[in-house]
Protein backbone atom coordinates (compact mmCIF):
# COMPACT_ATOMS: atom_id res chain seq x y z
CA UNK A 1 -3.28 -45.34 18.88
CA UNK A 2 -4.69 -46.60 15.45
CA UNK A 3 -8.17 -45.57 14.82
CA UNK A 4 -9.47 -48.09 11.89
CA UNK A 5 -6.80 -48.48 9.99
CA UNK A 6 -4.77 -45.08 10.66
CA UNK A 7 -1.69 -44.69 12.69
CA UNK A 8 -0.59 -41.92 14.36
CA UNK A 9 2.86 -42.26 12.03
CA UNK A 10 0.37 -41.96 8.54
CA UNK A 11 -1.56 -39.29 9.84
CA UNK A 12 1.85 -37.22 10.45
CA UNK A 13 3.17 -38.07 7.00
CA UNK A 14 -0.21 -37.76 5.05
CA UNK A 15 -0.77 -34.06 6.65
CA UNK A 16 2.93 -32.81 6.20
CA UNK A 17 2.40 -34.07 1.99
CA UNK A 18 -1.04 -32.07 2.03
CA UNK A 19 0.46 -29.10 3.57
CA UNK A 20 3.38 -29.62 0.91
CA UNK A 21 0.87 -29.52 -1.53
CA UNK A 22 -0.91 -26.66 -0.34
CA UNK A 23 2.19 -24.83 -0.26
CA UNK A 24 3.71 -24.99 -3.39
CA UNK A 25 2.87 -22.25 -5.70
CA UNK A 26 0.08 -22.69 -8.41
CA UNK A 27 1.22 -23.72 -11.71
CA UNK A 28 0.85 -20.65 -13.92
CA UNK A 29 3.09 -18.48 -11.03
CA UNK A 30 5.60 -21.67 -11.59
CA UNK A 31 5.72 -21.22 -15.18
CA UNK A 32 6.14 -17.55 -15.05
CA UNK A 33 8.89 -17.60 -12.68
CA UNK A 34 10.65 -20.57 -14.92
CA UNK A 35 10.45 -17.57 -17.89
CA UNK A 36 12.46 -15.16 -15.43
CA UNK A 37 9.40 -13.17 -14.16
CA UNK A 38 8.75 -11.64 -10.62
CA UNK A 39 5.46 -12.40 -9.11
CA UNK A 40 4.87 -10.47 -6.13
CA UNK A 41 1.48 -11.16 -4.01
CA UNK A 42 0.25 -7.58 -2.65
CA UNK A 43 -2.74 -6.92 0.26
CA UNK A 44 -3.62 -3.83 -1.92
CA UNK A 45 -3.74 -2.65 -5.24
CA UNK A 46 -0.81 -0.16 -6.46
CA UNK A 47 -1.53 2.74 -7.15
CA UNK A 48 1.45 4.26 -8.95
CA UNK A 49 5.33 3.74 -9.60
CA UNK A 50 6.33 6.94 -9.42
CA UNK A 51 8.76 6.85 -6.14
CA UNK A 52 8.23 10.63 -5.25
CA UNK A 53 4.09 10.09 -5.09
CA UNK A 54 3.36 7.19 -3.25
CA UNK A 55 1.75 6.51 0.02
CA UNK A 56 0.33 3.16 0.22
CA UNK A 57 2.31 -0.04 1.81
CA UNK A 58 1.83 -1.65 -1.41
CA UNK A 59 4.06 0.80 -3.67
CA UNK A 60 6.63 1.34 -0.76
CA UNK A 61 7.21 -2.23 -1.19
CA UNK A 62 7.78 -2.78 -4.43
CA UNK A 63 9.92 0.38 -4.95
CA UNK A 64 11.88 -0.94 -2.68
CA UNK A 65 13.15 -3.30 -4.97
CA UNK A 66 12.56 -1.33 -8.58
CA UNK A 67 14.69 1.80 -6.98
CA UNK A 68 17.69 2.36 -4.12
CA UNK A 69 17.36 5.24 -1.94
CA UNK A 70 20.26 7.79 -1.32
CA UNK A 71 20.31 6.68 2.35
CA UNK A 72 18.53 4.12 4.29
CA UNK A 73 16.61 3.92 7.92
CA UNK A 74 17.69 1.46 10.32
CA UNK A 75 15.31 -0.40 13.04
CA UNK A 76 16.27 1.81 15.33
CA UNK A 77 16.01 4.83 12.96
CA UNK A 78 19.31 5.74 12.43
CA UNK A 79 20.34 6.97 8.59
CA UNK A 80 22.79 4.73 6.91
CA UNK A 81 24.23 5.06 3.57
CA UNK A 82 22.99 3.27 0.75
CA UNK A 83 23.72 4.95 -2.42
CA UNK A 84 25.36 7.60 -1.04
CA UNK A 85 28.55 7.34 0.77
CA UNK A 86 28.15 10.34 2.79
CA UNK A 87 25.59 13.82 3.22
CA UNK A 88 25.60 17.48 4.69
CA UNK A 89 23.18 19.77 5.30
CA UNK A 90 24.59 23.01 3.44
CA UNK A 91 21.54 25.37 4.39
CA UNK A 92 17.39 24.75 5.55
CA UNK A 93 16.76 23.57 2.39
CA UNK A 94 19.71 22.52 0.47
CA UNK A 95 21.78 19.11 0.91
CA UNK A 96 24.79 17.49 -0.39
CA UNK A 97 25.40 14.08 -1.13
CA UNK A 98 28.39 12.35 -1.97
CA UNK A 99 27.61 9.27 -3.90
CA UNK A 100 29.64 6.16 -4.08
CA UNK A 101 31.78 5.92 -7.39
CA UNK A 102 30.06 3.77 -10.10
CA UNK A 103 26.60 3.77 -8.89
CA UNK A 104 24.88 7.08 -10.81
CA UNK A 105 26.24 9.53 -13.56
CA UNK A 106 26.31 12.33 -12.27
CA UNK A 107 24.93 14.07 -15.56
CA UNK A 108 22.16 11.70 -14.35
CA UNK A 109 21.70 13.06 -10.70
CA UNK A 110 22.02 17.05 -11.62
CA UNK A 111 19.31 16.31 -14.63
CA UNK A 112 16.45 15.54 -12.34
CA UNK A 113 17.37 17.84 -10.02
């Protein structure tokens, strides 16, 4: 079908270069990322760093990739290690975790305990 003067082969081409275009990522995030910088586009403002008082989707997000937990969920909510190797509940309120070698000092751990 050609409809003054465009085919149905330009119009696929032309709107796959404009969605190209759309795409790509504006120039200042280009030159930032060039300079070794992480820009990260969030639905909400964050609110804090601090991993033990956070509660939006925003700050869970990008802790995930500033901090690694001890142990991490799975889909189908299992606990799997992460930074520790293994874990035992000693009483109610008192656990123990074995970490894996190399990851944390423990002079490290027991300070901010």
């Amino acid at each position: 079908m050609k409809i003054s003067g465009l085919t149905r082969r330009r119009f696929v081409v032309g709107g796959g270069a404009l969605l190209a275009a759309a795409s790509a990522p504006p120039r200042a995030a280009r030159a930032q990322a060039r300079r070794g910088h992480l820009i990260a586009g969030l639905s909400e403002r964050m609110l804090t760093l601090d991993p033990a008082n956070h509660y939006s989707i925003s700050s869970t997000s990008v802790l995930r990739h500033v901090y690694d937990p001890l142990l991490d969920v799975t889909n189908d909510d299992r606990f799997v290690p992460a930074l520790a190797e293994s874990w035992k509940a000693i009483n109610n309120t008192t656990w123990r975790f074995t970490l894996r070698r190399g990851v944390l000092p423990a002079g490290d751990v027991a300070w901010s305990a």
